[in-house]
PDB file of N, CA and C in Angstrom:
ATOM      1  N   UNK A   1      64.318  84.542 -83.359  1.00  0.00           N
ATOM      2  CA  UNK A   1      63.013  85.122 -83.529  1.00  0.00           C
ATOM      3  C   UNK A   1      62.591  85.022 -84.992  1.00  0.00           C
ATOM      4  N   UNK A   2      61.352  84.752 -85.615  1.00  0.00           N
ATOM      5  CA  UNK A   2      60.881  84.313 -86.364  1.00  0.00           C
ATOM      6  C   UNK A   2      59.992  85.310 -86.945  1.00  0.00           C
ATOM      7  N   UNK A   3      60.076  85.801 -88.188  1.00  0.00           N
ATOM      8  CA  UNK A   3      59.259  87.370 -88.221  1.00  0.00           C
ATOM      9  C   UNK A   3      57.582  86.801 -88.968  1.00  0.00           C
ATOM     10  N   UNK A   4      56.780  86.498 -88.268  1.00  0.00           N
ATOM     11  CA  UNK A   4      55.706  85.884 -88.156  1.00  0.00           C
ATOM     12  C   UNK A   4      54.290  86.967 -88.224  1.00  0.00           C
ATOM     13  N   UNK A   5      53.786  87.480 -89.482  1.00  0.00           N
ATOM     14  CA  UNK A   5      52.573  88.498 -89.820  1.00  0.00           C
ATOM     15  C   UNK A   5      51.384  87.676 -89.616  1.00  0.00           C
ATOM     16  N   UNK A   6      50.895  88.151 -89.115  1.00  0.00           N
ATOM     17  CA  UNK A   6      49.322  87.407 -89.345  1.00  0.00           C
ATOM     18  C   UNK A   6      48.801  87.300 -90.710  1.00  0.00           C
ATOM     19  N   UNK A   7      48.057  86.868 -91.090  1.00  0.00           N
ATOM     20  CA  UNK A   7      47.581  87.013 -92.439  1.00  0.00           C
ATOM     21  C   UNK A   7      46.610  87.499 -92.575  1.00  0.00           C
ATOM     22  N   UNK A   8      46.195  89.068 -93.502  1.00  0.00           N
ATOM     23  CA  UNK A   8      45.149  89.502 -93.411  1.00  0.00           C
ATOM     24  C   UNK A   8      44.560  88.797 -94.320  1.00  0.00           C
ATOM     25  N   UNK A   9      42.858  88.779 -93.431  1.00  0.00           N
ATOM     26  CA  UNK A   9      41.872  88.439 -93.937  1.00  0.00           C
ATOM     27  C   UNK A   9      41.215  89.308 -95.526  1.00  0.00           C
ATOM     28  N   UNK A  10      41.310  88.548 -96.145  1.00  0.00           N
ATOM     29  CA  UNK A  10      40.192  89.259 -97.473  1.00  0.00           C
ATOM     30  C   UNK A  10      39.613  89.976 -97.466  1.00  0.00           C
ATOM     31  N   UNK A  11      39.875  91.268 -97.676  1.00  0.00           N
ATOM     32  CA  UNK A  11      38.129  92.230 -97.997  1.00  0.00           C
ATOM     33  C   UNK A  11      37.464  91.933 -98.731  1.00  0.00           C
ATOM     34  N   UNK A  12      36.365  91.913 -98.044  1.00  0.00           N
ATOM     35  CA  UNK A  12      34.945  91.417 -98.826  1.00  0.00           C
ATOM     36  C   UNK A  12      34.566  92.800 -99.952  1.00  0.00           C
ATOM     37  N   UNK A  13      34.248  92.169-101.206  1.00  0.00           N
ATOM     38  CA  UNK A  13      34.239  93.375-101.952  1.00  0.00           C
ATOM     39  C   UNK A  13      32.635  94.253-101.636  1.00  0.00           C
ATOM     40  N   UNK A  14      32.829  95.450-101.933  1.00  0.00           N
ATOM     41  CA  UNK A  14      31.852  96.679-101.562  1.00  0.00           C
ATOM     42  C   UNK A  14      30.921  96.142-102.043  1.00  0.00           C
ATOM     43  N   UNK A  15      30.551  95.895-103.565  1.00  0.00           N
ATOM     44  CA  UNK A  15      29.761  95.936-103.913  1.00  0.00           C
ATOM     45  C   UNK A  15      29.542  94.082-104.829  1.00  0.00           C
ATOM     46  N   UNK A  16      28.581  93.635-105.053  1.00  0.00           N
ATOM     47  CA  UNK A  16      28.800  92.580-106.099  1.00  0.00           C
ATOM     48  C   UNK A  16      28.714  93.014-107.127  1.00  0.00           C
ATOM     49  N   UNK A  17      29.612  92.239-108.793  1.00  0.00           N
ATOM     50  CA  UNK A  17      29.419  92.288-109.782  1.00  0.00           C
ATOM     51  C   UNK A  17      28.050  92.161-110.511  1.00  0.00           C
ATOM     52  N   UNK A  18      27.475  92.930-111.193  1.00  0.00           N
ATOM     53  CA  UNK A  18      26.282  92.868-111.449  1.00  0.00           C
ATOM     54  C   UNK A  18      25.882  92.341-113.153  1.00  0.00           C
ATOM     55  N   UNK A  19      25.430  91.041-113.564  1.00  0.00           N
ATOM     56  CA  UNK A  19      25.240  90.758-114.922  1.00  0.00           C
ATOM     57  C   UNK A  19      24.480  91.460-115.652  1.00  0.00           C
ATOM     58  N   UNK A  20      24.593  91.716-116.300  1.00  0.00           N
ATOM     59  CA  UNK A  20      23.628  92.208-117.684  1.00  0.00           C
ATOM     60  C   UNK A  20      23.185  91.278-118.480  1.00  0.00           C
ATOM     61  N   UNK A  21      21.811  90.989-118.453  1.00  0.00           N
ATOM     62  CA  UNK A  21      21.577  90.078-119.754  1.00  0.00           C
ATOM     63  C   UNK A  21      21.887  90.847-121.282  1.00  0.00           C
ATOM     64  N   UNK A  22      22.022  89.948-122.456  1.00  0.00           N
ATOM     65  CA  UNK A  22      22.118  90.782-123.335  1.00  0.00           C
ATOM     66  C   UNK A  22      20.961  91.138-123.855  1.00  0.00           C
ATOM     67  N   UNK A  23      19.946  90.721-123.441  1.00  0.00           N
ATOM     68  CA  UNK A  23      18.414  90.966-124.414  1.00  0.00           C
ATOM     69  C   UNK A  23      18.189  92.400-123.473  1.00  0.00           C
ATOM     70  N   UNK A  24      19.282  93.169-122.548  1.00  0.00           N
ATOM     71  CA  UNK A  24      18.241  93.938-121.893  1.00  0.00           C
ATOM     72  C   UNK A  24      18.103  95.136-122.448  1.00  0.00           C
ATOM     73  N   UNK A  25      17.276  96.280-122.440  1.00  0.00           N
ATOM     74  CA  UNK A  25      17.154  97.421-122.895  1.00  0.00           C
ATOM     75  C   UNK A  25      18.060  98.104-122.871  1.00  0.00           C
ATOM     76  N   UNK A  26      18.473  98.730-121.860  1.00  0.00           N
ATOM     77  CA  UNK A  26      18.767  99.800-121.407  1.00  0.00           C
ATOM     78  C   UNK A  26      20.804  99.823-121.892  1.00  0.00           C
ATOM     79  N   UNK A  27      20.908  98.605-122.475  1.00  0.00           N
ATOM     80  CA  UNK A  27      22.354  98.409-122.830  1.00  0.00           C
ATOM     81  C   UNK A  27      22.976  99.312-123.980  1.00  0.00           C
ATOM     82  N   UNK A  28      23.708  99.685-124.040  1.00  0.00           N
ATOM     83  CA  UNK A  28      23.883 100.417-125.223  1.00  0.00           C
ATOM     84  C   UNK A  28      24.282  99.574-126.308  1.00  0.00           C
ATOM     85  N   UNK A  29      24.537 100.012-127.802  1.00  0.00           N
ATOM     86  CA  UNK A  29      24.964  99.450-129.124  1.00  0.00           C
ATOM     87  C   UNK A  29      26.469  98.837-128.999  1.00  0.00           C
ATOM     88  N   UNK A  30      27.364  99.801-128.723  1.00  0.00           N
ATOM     89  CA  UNK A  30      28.588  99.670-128.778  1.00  0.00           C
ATOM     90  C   UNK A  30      29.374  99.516-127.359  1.00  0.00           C
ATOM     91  N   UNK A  31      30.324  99.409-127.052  1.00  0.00           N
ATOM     92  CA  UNK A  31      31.629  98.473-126.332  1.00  0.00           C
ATOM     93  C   UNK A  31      31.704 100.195-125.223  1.00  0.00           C
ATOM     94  N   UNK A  32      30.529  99.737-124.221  1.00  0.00           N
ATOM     95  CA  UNK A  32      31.421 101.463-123.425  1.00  0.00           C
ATOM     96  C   UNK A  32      31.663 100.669-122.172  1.00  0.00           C
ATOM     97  N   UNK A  33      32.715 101.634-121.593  1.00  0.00           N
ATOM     98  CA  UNK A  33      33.596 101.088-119.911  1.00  0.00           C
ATOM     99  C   UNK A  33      33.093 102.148-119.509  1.00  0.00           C
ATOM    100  N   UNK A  34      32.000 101.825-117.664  1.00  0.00           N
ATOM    101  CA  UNK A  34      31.938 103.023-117.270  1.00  0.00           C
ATOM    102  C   UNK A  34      32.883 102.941-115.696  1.00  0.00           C
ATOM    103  N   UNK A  35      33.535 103.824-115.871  1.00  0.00           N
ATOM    104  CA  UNK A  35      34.675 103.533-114.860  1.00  0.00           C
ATOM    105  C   UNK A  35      34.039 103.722-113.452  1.00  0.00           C
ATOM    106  N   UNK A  36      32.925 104.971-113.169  1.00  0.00           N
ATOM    107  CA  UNK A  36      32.530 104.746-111.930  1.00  0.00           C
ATOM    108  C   UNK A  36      31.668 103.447-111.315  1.00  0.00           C
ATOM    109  N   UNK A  37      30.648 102.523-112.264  1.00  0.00           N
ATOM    110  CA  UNK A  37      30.362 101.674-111.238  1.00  0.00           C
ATOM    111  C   UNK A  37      31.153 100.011-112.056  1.00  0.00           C
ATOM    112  N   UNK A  38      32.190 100.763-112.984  1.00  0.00           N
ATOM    113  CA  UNK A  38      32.962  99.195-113.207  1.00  0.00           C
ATOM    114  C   UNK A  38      32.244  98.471-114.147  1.00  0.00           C
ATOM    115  N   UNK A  39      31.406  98.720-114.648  1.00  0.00           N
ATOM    116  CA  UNK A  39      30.766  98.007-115.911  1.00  0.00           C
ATOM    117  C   UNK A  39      30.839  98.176-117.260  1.00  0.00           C
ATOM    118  N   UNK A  40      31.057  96.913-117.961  1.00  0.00           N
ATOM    119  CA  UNK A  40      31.569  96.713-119.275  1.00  0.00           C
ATOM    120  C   UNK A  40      30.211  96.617-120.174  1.00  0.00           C
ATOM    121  N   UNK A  41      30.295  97.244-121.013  1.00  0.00           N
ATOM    122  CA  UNK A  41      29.065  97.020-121.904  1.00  0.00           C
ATOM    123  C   UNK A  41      30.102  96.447-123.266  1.00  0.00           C
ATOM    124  N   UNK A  42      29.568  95.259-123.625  1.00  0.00           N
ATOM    125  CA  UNK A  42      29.562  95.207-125.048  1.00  0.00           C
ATOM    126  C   UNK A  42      28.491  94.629-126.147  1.00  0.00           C
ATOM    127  N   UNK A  43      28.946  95.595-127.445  1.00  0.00           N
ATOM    128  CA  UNK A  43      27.130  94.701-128.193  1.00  0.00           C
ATOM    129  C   UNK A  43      27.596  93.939-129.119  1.00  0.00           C
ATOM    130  N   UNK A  44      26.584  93.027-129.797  1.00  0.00           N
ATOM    131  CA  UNK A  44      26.989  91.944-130.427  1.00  0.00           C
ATOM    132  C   UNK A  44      27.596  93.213-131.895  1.00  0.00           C
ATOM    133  N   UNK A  45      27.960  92.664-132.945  1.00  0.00           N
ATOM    134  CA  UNK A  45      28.632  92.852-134.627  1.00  0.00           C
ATOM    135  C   UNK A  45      27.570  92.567-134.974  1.00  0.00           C
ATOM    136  N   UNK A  46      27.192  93.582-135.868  1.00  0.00           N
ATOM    137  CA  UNK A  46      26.470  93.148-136.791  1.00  0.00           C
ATOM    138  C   UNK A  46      26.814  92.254-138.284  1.00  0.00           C
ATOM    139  N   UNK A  47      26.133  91.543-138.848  1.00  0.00           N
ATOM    140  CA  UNK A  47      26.757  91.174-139.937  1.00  0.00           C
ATOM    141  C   UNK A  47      27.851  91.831-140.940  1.00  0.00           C
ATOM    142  N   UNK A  48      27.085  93.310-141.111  1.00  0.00           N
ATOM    143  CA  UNK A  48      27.821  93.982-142.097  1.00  0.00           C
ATOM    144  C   UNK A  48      29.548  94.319-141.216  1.00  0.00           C
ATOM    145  N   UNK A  49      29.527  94.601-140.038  1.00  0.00           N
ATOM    146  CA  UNK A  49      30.201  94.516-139.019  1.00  0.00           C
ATOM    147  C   UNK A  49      31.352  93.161-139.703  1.00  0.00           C
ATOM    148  N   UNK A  50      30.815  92.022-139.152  1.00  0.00           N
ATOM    149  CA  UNK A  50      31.262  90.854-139.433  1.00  0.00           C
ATOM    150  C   UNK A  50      31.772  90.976-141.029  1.00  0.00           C
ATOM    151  N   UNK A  51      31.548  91.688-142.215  1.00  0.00           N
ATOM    152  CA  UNK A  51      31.892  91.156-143.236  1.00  0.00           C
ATOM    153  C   UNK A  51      33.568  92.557-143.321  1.00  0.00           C
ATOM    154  N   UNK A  52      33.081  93.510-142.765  1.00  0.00           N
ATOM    155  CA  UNK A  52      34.069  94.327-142.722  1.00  0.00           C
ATOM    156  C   UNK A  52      35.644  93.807-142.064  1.00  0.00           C
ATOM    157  N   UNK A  53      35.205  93.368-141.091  1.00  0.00           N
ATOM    158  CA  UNK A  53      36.550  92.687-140.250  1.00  0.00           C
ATOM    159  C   UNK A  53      37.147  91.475-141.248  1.00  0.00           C
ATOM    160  N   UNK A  54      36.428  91.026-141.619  1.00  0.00           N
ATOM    161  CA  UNK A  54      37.143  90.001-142.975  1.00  0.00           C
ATOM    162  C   UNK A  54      37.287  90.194-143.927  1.00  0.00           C
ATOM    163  N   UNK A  55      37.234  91.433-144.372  1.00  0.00           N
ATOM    164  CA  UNK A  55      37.849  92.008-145.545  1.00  0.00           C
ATOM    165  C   UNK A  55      39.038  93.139-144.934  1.00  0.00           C
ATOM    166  N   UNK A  56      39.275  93.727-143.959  1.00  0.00           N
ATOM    167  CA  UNK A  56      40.073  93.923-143.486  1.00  0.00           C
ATOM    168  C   UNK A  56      41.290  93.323-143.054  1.00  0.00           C
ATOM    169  N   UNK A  57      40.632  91.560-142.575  1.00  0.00           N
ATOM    170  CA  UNK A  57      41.718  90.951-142.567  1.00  0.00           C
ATOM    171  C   UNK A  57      42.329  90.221-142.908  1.00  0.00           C
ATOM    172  N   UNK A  58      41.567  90.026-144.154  1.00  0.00           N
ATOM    173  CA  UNK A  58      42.047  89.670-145.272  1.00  0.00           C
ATOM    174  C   UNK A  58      42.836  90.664-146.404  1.00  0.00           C
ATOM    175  N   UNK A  59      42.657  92.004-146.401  1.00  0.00           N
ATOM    176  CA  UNK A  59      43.420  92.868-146.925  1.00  0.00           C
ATOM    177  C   UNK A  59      45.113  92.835-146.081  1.00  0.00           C
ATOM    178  N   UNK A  60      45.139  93.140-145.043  1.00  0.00           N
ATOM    179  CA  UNK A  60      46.691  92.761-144.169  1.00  0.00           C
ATOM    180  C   UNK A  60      47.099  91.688-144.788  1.00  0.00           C
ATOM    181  N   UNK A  61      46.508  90.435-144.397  1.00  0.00           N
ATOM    182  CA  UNK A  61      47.069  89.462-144.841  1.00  0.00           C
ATOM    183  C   UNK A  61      47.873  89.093-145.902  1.00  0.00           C
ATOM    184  N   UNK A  62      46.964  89.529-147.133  1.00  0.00           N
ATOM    185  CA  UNK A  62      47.380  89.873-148.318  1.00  0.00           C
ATOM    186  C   UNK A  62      48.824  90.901-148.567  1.00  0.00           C
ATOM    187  N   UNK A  63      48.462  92.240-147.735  1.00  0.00           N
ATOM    188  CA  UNK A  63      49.718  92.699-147.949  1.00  0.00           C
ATOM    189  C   UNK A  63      51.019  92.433-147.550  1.00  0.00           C
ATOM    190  N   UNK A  64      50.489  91.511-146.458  1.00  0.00           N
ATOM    191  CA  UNK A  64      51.988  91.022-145.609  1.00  0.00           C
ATOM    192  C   UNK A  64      52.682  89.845-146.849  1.00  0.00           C
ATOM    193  N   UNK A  65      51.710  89.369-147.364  1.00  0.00           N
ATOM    194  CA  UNK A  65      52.488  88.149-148.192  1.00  0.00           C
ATOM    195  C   UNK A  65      53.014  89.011-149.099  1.00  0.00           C
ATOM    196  N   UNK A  66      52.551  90.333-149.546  1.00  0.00           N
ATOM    197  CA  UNK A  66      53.131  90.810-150.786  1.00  0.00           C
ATOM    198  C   UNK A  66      54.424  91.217-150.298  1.00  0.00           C
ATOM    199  N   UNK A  67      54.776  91.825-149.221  1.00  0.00           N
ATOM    200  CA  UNK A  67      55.854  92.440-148.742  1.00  0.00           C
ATOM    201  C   UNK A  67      56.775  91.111-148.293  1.00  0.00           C
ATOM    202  N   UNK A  68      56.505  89.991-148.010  1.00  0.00           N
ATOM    203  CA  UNK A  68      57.203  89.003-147.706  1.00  0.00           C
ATOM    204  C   UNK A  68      57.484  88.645-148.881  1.00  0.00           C
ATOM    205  N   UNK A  69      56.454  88.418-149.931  1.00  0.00           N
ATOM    206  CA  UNK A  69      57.367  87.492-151.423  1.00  0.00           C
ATOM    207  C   UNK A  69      58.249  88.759-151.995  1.00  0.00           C
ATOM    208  N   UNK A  70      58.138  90.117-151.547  1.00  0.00           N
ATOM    209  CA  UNK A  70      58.366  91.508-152.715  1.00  0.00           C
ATOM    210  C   UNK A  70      60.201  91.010-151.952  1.00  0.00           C
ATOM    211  N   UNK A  71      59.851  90.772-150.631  1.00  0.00           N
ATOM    212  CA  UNK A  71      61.635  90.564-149.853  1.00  0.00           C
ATOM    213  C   UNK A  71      62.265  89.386-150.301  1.00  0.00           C
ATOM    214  N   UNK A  72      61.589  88.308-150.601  1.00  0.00           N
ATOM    215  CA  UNK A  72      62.280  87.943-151.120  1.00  0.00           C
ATOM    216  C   UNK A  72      62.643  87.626-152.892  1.00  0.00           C
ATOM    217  N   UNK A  73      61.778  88.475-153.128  1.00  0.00           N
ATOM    218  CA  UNK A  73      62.573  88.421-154.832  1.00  0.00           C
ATOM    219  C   UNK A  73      63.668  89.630-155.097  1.00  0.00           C
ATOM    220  N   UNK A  74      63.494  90.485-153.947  1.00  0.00           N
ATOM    221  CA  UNK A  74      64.603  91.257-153.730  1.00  0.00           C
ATOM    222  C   UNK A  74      65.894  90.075-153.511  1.00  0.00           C
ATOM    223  N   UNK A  75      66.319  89.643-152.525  1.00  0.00           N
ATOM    224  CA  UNK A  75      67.168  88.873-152.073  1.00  0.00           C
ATOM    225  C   UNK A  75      67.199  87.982-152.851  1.00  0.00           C
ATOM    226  N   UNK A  76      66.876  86.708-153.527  1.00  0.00           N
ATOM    227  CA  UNK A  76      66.552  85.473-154.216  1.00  0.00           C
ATOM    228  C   UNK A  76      67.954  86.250-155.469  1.00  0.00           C
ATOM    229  N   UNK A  77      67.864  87.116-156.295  1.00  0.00           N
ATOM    230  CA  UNK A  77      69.247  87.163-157.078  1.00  0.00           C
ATOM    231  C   UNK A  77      70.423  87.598-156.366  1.00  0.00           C
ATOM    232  N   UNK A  78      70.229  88.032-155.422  1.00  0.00           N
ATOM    233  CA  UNK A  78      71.549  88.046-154.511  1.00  0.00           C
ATOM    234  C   UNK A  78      72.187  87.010-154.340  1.00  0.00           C
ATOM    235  N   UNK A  79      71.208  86.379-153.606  1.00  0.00           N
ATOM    236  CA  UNK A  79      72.338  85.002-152.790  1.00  0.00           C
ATOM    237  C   UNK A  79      72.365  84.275-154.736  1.00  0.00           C
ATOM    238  N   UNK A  80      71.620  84.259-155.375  1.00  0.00           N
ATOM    239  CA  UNK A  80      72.189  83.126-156.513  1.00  0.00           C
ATOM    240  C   UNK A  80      73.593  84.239-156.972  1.00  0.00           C
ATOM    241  N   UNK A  81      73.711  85.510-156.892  1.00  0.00           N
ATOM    242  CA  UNK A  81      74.873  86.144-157.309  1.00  0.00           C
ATOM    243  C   UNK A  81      75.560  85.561-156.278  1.00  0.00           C
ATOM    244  N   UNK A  82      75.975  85.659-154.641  1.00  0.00           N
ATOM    245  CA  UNK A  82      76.753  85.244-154.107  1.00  0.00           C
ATOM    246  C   UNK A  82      77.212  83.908-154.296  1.00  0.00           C
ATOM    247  N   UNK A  83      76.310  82.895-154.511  1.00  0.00           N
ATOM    248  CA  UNK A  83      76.350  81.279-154.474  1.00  0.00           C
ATOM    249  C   UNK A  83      76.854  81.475-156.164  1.00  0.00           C
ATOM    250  N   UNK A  84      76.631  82.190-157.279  1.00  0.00           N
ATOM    251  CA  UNK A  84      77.932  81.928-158.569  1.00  0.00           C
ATOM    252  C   UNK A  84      79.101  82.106-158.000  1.00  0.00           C
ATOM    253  N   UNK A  85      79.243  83.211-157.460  1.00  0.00           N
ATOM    254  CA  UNK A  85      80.609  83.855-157.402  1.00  0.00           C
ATOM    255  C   UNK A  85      81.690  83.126-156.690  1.00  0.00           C
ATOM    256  N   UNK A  86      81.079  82.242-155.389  1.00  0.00           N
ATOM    257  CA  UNK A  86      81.717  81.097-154.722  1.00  0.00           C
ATOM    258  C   UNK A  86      82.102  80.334-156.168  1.00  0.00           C
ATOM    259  N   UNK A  87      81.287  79.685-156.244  1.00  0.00           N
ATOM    260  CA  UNK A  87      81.564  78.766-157.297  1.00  0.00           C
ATOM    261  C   UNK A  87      82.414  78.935-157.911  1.00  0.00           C
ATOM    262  N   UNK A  88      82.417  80.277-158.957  1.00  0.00           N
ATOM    263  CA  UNK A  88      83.380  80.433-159.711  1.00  0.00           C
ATOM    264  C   UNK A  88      85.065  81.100-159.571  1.00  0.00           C
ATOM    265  N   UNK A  89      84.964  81.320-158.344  1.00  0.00           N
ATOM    266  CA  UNK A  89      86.164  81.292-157.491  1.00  0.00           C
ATOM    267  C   UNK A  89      86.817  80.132-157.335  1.00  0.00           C
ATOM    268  N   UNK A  90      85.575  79.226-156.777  1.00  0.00           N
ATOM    269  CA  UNK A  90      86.277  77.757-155.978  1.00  0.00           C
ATOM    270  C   UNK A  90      87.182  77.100-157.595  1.00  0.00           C
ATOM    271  N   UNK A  91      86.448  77.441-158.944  1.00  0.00           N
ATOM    272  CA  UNK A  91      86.467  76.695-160.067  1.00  0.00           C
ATOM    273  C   UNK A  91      87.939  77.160-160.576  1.00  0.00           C
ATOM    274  N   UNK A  92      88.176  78.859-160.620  1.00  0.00           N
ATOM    275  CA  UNK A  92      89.578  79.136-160.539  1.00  0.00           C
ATOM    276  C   UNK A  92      90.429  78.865-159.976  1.00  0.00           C
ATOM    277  N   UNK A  93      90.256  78.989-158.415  1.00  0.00           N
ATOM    278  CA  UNK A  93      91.330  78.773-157.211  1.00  0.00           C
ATOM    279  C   UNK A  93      92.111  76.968-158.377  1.00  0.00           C
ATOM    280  N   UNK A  94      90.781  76.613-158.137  1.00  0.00           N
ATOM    281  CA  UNK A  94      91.531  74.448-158.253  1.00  0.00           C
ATOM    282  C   UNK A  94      92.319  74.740-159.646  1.00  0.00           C
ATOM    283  N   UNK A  95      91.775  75.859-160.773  1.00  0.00           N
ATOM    284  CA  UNK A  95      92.432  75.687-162.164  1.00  0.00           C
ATOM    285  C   UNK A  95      93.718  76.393-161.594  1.00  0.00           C
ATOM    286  N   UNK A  96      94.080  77.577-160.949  1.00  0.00           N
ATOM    287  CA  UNK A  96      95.479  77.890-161.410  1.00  0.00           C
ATOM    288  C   UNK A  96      96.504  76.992-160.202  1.00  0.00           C
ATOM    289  N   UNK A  97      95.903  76.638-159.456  1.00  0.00           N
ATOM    290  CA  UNK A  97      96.461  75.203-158.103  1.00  0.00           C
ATOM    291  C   UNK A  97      97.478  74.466-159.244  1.00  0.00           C
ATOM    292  N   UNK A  98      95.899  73.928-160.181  1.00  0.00           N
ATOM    293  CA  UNK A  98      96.896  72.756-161.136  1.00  0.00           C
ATOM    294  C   UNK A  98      97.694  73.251-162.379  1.00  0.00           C
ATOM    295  N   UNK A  99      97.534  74.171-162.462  1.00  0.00           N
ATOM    296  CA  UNK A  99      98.484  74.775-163.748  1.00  0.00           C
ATOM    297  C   UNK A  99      99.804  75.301-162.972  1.00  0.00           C
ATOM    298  N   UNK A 100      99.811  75.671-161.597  1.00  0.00           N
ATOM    299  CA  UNK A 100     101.313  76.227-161.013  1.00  0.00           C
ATOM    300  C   UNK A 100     102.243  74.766-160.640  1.00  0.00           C
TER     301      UNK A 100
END
């Protein structure tokens, strides 16, 4: 026996999605969700809008490089301390090799 479901058919949705032009009135300024009939409002940025977000993200940006170069000039005399100290190990080890 073969466990064989029919396949339900699609519900047709309740209602259709309804467009908003953007030139229309009644839209509001800013980005609202209205959860009872499902509609997204969003409004365009204004320029000053637009100049804020790029100075914002250009401020991050900026700080991330500072915190990335600040890590590594932290680290950068480390490893040259670790990478002498090899060295000058490897340079002893071979001198007292050939003096024993």
């Amino acid at each position: 026996m073969t466990d064989k479901r029919p396949n339900p058919q699609a519900e047709e949705p309740r209602s259709k999605p309804e467009i908003i032009p953007p030139d229309d009135a009644h839209v509001t300024r800013r980005m609202r969700i209205d959860t009872d009939t499902g509609r997204i409002y969003v409004a365009k940025i204004s320029p000053l809008g637009t100049i804020l977000m790029v100075l914002i993200v250009g401020f991050l940006t900026a700080l991330m490089l500072v915190l990335l170069l600040g890590a590594l000039l932290v680290w950068l005399p480390v490893v040259v301390l670790i990478v002498t100290a090899a060295l000058v190990v490897g340079l002893l080890r071979n001198y007292f090799q050939r003096g024993a």
